[in-house]
PDB file of N, CA and C in Angstrom:
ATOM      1  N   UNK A   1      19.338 -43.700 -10.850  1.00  0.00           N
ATOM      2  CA  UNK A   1      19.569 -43.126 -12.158  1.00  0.00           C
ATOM      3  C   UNK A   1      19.440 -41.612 -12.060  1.00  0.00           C
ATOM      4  N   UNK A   2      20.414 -41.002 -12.717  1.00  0.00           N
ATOM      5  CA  UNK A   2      20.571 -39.279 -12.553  1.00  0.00           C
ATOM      6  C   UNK A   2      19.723 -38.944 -13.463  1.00  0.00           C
ATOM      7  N   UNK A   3      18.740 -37.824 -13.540  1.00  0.00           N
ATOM      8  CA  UNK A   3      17.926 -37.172 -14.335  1.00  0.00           C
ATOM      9  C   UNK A   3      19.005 -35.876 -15.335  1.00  0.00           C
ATOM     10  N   UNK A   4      18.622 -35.983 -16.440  1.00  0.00           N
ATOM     11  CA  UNK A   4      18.882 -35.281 -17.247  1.00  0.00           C
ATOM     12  C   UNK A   4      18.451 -33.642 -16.979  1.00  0.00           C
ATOM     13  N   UNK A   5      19.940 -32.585 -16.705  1.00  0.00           N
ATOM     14  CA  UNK A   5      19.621 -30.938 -16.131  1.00  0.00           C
ATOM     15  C   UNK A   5      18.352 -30.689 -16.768  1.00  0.00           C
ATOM     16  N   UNK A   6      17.985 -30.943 -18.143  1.00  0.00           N
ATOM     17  CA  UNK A   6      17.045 -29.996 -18.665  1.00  0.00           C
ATOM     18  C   UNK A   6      15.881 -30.976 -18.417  1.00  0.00           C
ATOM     19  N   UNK A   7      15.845 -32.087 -18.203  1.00  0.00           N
ATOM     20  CA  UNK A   7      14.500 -32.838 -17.821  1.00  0.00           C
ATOM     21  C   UNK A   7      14.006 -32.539 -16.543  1.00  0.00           C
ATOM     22  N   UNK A   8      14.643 -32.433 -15.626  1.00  0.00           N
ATOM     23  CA  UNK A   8      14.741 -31.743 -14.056  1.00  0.00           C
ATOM     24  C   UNK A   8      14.126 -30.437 -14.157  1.00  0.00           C
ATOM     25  N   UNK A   9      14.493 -28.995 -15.091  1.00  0.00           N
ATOM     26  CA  UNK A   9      14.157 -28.428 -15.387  1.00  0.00           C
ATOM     27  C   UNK A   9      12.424 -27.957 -15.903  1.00  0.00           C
ATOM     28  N   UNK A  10      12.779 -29.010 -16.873  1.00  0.00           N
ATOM     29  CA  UNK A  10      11.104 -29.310 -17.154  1.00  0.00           C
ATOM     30  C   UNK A  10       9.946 -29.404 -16.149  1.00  0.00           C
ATOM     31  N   UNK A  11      10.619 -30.732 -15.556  1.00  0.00           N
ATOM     32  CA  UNK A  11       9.604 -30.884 -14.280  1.00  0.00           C
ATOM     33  C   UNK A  11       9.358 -30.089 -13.568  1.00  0.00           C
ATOM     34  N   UNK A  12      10.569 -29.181 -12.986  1.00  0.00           N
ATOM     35  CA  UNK A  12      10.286 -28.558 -12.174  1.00  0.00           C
ATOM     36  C   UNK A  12       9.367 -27.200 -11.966  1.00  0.00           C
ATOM     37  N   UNK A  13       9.264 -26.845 -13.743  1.00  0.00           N
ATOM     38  CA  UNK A  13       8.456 -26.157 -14.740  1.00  0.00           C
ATOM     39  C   UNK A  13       7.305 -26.845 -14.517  1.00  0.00           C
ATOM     40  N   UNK A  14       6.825 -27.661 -14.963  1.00  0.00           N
ATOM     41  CA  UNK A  14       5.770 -27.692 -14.297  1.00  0.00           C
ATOM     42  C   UNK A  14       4.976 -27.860 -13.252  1.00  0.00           C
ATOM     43  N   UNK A  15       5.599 -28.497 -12.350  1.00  0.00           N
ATOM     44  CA  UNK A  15       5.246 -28.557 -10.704  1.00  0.00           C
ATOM     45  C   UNK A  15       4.666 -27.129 -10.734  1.00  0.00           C
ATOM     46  N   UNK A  16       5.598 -25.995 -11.003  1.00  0.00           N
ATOM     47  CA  UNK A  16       5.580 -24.870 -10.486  1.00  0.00           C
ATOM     48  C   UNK A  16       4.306 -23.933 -11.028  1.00  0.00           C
ATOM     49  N   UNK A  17       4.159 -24.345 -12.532  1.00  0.00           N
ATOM     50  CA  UNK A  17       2.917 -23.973 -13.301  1.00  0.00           C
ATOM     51  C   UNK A  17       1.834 -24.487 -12.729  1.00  0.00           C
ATOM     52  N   UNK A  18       1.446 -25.636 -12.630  1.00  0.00           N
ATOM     53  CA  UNK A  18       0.254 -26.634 -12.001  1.00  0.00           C
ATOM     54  C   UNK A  18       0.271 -25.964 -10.769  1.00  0.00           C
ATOM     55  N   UNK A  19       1.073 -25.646 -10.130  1.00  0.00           N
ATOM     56  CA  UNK A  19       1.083 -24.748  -8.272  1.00  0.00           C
ATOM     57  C   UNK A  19       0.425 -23.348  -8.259  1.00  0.00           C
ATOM     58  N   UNK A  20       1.170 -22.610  -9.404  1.00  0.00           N
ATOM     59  CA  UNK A  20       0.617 -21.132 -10.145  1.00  0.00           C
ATOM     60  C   UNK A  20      -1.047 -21.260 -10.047  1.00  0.00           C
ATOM     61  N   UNK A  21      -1.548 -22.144 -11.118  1.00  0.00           N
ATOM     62  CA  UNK A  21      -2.579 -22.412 -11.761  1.00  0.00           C
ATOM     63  C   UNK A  21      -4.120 -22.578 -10.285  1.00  0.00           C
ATOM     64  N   UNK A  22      -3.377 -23.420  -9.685  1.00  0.00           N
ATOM     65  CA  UNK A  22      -4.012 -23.523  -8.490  1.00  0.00           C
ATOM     66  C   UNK A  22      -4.535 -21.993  -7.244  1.00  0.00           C
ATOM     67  N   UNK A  23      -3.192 -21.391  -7.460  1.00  0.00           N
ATOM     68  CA  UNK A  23      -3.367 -20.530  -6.652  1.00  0.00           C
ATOM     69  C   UNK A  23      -3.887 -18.974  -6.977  1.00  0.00           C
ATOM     70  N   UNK A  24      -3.699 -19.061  -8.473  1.00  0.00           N
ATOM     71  CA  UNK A  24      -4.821 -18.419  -9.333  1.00  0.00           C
ATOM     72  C   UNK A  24      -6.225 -18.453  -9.652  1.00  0.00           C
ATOM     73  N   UNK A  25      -6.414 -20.092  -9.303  1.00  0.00           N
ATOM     74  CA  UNK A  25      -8.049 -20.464  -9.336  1.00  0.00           C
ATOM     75  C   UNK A  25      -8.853 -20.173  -8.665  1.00  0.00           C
ATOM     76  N   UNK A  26      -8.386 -19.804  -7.096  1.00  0.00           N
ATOM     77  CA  UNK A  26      -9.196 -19.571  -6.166  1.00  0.00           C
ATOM     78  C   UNK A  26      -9.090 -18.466  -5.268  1.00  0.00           C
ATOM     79  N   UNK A  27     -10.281 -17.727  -4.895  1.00  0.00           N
ATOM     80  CA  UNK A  27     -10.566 -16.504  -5.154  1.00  0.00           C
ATOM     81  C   UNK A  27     -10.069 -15.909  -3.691  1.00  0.00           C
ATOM     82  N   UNK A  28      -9.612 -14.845  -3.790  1.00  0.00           N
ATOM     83  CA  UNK A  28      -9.330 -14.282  -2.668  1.00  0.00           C
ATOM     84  C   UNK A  28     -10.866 -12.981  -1.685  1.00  0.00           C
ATOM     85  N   UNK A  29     -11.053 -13.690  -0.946  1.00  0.00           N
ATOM     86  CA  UNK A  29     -12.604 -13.169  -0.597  1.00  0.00           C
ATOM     87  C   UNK A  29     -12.320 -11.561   0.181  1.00  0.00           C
ATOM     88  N   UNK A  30     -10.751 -11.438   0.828  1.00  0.00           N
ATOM     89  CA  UNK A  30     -10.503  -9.629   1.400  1.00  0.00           C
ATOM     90  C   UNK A  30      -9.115  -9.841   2.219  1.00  0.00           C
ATOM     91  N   UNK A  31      -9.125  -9.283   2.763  1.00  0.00           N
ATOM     92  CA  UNK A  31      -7.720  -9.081   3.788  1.00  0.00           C
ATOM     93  C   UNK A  31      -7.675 -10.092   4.670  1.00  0.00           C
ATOM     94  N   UNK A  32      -6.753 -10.481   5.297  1.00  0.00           N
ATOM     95  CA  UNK A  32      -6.899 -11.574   6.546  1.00  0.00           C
ATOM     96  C   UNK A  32      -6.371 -10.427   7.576  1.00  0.00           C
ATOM     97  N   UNK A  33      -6.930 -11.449   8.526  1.00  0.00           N
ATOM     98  CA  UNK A  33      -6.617 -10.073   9.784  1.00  0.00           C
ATOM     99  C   UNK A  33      -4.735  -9.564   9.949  1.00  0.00           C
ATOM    100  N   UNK A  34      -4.383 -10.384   9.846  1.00  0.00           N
ATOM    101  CA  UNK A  34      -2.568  -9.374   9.627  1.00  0.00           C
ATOM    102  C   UNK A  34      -2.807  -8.624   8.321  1.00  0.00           C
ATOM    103  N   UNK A  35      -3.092  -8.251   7.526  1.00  0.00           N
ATOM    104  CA  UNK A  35      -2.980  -7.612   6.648  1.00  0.00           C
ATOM    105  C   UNK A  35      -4.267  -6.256   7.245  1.00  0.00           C
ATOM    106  N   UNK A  36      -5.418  -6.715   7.586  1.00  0.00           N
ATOM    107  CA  UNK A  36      -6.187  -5.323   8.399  1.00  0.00           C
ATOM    108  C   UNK A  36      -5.411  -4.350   8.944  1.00  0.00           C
ATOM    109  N   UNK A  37      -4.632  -5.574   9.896  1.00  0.00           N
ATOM    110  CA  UNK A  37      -4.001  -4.886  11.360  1.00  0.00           C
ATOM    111  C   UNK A  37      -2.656  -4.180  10.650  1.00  0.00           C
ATOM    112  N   UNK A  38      -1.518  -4.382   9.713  1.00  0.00           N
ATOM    113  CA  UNK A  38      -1.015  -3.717   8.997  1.00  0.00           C
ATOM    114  C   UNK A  38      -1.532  -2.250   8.404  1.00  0.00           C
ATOM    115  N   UNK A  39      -2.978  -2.852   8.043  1.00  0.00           N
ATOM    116  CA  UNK A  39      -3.233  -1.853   7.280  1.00  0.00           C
ATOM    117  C   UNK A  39      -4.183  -0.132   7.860  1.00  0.00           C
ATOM    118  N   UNK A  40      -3.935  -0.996   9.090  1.00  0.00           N
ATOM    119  CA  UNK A  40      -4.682  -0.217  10.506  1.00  0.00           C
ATOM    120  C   UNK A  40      -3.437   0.876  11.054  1.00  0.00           C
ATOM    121  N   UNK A  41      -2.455   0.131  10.698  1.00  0.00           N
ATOM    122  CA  UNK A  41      -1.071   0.683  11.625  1.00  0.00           C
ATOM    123  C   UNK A  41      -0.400   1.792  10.338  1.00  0.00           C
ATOM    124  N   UNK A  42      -0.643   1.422   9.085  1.00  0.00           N
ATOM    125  CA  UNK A  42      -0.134   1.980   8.285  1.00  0.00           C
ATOM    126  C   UNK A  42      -1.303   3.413   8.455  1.00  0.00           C
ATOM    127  N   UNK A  43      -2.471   3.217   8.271  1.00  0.00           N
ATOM    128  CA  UNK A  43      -3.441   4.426   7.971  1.00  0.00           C
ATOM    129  C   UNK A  43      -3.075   5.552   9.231  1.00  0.00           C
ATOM    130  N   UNK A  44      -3.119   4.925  10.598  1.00  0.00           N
ATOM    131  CA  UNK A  44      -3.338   5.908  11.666  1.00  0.00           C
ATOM    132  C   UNK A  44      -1.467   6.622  11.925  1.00  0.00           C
ATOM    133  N   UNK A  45      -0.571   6.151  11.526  1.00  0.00           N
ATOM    134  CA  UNK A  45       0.677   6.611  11.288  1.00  0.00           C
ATOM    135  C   UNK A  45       0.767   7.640  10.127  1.00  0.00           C
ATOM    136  N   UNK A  46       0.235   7.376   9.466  1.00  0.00           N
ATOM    137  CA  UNK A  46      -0.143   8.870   8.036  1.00  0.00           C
ATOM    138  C   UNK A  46      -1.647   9.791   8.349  1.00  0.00           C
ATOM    139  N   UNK A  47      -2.064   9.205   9.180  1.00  0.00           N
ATOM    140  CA  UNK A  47      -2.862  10.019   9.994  1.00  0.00           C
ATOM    141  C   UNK A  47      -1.860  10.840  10.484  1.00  0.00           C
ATOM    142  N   UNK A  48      -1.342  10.350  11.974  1.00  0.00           N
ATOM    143  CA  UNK A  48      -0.632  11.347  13.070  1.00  0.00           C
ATOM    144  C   UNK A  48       0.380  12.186  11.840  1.00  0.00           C
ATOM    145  N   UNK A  49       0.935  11.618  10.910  1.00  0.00           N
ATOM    146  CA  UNK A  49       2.166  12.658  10.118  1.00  0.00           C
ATOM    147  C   UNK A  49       1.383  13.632   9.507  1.00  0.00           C
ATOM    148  N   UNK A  50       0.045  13.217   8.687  1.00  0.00           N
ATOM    149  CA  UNK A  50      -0.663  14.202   7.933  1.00  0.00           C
ATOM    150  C   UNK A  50      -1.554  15.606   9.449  1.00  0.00           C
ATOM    151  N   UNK A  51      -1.542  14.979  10.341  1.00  0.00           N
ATOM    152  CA  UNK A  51      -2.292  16.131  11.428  1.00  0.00           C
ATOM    153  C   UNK A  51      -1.033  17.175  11.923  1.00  0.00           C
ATOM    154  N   UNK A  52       0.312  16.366  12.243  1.00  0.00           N
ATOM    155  CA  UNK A  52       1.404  16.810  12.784  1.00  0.00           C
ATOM    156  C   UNK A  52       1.780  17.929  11.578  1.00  0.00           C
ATOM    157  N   UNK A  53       1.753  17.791  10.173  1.00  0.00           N
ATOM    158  CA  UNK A  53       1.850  18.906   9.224  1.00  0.00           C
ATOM    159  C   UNK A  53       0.752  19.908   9.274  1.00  0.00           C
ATOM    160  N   UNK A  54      -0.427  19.353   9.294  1.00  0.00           N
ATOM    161  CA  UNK A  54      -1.336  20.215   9.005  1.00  0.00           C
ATOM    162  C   UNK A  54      -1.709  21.694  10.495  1.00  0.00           C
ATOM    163  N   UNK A  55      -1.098  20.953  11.506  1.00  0.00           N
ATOM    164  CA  UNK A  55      -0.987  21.409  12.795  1.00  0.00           C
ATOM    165  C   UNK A  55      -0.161  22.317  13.098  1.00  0.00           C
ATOM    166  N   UNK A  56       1.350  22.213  12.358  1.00  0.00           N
ATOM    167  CA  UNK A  56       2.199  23.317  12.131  1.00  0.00           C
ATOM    168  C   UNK A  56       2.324  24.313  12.151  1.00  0.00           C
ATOM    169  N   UNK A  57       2.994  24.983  13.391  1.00  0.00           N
ATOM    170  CA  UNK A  57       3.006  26.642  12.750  1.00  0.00           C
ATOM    171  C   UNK A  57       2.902  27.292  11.536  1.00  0.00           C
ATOM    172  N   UNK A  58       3.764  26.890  10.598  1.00  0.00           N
ATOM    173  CA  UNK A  58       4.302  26.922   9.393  1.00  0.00           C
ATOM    174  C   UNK A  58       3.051  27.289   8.481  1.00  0.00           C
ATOM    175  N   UNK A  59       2.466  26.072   8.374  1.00  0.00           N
ATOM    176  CA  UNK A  59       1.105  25.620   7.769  1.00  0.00           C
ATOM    177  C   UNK A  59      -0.090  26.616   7.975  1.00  0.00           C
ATOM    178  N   UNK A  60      -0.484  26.724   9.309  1.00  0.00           N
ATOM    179  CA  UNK A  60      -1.493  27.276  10.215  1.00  0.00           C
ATOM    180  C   UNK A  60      -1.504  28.858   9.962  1.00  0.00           C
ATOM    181  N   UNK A  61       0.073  29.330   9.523  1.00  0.00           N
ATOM    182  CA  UNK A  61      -0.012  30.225   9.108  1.00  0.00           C
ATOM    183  C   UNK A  61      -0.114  31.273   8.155  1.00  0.00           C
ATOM    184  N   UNK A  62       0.915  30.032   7.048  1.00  0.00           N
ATOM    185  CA  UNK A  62       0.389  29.928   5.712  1.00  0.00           C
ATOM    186  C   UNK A  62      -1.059  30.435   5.264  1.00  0.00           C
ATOM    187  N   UNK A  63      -2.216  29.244   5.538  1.00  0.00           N
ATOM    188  CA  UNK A  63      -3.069  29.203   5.566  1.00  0.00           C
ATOM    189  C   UNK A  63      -4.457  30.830   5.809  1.00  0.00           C
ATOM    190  N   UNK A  64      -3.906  31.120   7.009  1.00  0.00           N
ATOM    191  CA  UNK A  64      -4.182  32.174   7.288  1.00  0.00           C
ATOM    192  C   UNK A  64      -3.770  33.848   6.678  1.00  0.00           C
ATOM    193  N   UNK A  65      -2.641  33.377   6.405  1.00  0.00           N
ATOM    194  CA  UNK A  65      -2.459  34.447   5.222  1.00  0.00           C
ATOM    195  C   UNK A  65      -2.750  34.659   3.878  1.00  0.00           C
ATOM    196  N   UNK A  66      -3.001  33.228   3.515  1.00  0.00           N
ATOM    197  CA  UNK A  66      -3.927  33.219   2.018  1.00  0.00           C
ATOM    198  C   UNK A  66      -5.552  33.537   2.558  1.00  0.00           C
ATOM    199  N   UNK A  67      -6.113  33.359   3.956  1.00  0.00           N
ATOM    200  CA  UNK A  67      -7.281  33.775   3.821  1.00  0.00           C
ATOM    201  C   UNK A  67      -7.434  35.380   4.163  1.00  0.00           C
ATOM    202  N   UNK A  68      -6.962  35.727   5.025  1.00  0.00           N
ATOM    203  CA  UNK A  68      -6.697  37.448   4.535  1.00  0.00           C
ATOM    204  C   UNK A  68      -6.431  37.905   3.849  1.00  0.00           C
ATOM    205  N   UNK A  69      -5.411  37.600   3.013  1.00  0.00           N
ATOM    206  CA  UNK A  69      -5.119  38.068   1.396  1.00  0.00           C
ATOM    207  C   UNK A  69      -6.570  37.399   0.039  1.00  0.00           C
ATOM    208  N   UNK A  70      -7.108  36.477   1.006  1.00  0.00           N
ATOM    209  CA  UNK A  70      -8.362  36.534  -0.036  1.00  0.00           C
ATOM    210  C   UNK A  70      -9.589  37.480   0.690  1.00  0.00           C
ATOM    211  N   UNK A  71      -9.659  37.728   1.655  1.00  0.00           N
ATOM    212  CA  UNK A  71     -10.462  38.469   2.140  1.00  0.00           C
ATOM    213  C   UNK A  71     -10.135  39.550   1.980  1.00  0.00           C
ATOM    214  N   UNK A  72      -8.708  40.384   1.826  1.00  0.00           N
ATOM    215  CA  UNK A  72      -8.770  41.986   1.757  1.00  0.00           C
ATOM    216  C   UNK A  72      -8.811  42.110   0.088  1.00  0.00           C
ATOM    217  N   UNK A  73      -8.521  41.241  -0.758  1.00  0.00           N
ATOM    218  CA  UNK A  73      -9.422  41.681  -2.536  1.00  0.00           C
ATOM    219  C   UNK A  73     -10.311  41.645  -2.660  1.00  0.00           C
ATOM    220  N   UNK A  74     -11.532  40.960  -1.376  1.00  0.00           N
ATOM    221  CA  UNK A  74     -12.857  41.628  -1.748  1.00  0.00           C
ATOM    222  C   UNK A  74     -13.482  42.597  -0.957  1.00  0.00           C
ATOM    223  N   UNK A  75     -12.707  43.227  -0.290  1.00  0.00           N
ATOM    224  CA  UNK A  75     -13.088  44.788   0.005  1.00  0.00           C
ATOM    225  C   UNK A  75     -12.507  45.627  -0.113  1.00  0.00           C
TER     226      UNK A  75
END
């Protein structure tokens, strides 16, 4: 016997709610180790980009010219 589209529907509505419900109930205690190790690979990669800017000629020199220009207004 063929099930009726919107009765199929239904069900499948709720399978999916009762599945939700479940996986909402129970608690997530921290990271699992692929998500560490992601999150290991992500940090030390915006590491090396944030040192590789800050390391810059560009930067380094920048830098140095705002501190002489703050050092020669106070003498």
């Amino acid at each position: 016997m063929q099930q009726n589209p919107t009765t199929r529907l239904h069900r499948c509505r709720t399978v999916l709610a009762r599945r939700w419900a479940r996986i909402r109930a129970t608690g997530e205690a921290g990271m699992s180790t692929a998500e560490y190790a992601v999150g290991t690979v992500a940090a030390c990669a915006f590491a090396a980009i944030l040192y590789r800017v800050v390391t810059g000629g560009s930067i380094v020199d920048a830098l140095g010219r705002l501190i002489d220009s703050a050092l020669n207004t106070l003498s």
